[in-house]
N, C-alpha and C. Protein backbone atom coordinates (compact mmCIF):
# COMPACT_ATOMS: atom_id res chain seq x y z
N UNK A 1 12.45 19.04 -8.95
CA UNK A 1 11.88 17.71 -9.09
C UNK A 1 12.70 16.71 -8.30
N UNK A 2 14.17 16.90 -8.43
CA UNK A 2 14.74 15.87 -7.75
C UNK A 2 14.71 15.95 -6.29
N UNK A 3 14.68 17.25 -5.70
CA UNK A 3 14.15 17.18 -4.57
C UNK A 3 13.54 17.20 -4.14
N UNK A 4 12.01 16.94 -4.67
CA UNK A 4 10.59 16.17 -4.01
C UNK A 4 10.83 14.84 -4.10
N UNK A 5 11.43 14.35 -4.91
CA UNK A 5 11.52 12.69 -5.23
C UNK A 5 12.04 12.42 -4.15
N UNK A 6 13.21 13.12 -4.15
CA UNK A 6 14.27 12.03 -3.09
C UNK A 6 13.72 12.95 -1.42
N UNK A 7 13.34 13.77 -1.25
CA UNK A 7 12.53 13.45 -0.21
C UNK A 7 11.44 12.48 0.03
N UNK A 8 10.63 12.15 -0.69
CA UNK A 8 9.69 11.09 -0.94
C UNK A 8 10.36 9.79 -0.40
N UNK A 9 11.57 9.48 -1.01
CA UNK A 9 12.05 8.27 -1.30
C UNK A 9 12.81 8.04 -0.01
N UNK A 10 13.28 9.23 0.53
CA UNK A 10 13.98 9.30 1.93
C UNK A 10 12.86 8.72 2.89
N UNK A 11 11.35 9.18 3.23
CA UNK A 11 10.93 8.88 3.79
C UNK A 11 10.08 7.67 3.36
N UNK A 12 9.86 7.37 2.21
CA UNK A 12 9.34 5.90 2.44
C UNK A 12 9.79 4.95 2.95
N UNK A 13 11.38 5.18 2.67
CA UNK A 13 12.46 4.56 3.25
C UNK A 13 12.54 4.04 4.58
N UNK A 14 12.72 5.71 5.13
CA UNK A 14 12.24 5.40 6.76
C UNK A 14 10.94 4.95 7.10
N UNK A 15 9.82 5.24 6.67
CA UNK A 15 8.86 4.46 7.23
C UNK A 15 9.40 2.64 7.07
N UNK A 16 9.57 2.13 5.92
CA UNK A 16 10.10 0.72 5.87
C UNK A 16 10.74 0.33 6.80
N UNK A 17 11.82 0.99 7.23
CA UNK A 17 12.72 0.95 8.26
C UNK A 17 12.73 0.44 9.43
N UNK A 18 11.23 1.24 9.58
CA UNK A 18 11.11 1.31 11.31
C UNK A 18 10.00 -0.40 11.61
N UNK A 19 10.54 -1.15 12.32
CA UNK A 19 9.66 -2.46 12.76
C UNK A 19 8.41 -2.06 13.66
N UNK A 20 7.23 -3.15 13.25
CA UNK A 20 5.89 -3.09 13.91
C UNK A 20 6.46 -2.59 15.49
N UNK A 21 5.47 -2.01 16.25
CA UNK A 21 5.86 -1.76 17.17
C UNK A 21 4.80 -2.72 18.52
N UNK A 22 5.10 -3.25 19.58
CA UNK A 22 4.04 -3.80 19.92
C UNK A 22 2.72 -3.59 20.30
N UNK A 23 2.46 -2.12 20.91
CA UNK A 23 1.29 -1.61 20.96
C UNK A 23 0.53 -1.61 20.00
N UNK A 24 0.83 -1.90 18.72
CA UNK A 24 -0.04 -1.44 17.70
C UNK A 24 -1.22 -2.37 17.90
N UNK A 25 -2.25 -2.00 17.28
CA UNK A 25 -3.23 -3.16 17.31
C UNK A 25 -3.47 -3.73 16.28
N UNK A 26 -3.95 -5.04 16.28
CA UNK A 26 -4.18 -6.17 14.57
C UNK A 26 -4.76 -5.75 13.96
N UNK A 27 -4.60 -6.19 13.17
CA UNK A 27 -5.60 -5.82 11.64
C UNK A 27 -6.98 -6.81 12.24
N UNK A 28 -8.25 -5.93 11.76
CA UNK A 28 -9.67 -6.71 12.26
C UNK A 28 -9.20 -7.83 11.16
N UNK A 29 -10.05 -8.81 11.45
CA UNK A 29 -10.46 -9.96 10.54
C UNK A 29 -11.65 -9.72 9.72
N UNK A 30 -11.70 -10.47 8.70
CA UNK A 30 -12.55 -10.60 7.65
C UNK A 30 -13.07 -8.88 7.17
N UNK A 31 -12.29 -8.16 7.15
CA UNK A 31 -11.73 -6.93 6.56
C UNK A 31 -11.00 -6.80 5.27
N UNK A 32 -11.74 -6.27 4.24
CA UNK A 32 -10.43 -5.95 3.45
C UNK A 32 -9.48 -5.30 3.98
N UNK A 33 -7.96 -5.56 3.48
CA UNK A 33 -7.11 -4.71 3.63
C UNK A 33 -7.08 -3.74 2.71
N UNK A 34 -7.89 -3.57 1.58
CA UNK A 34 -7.47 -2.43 1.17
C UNK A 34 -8.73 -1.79 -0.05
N UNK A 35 -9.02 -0.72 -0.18
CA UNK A 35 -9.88 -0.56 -0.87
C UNK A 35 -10.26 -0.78 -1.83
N UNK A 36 -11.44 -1.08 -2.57
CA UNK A 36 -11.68 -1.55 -3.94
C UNK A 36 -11.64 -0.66 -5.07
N UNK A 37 -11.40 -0.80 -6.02
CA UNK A 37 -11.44 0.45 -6.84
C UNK A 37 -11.29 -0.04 -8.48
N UNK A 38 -10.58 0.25 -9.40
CA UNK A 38 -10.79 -0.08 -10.75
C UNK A 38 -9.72 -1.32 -10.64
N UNK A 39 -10.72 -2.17 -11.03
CA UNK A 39 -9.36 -3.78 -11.29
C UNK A 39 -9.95 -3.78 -12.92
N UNK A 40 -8.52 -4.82 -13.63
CA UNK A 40 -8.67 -5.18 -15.10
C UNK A 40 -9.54 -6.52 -14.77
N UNK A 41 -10.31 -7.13 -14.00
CA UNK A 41 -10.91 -8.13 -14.33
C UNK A 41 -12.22 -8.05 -15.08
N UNK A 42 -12.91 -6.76 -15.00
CA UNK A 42 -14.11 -6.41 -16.19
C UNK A 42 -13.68 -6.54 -17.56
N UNK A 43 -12.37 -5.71 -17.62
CA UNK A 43 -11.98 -5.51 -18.51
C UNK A 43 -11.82 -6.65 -19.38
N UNK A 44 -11.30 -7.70 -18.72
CA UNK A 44 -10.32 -9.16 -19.21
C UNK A 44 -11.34 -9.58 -19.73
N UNK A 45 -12.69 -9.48 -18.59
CA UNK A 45 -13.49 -10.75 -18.62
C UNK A 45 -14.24 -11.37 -19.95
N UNK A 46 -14.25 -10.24 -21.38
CA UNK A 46 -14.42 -10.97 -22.71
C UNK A 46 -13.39 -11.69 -23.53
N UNK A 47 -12.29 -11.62 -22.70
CA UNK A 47 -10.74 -12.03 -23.68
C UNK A 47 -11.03 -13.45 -23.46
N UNK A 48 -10.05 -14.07 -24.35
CA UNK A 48 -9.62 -15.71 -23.82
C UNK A 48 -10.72 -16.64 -24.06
């Protein structure tokens, strides 16, 4: 176990590490960045 973790953790690491590079290309506009999926706002939405 500890050595899947800390491989894991080694490389998230390095990915963090490493700065944008300039070739990359932008993020499109008016795109989510990220997928939708289960949020607590259904959930909430009878509270309060």
């Amino acid at each position: 176990y500890f050595l899947v973790f800390g491989a894991g953790t080694f490389y998230l690491l390095r990915l963090m590490g490493k700065p944008p590079e300039p070739g990359e290309p932008d993020m499109e506009k008016g795109v989510p960045t990220r997928a939708a999926g289960i949020t607590p706002a259904p959930a909430l939405g009878g509270r309060g």
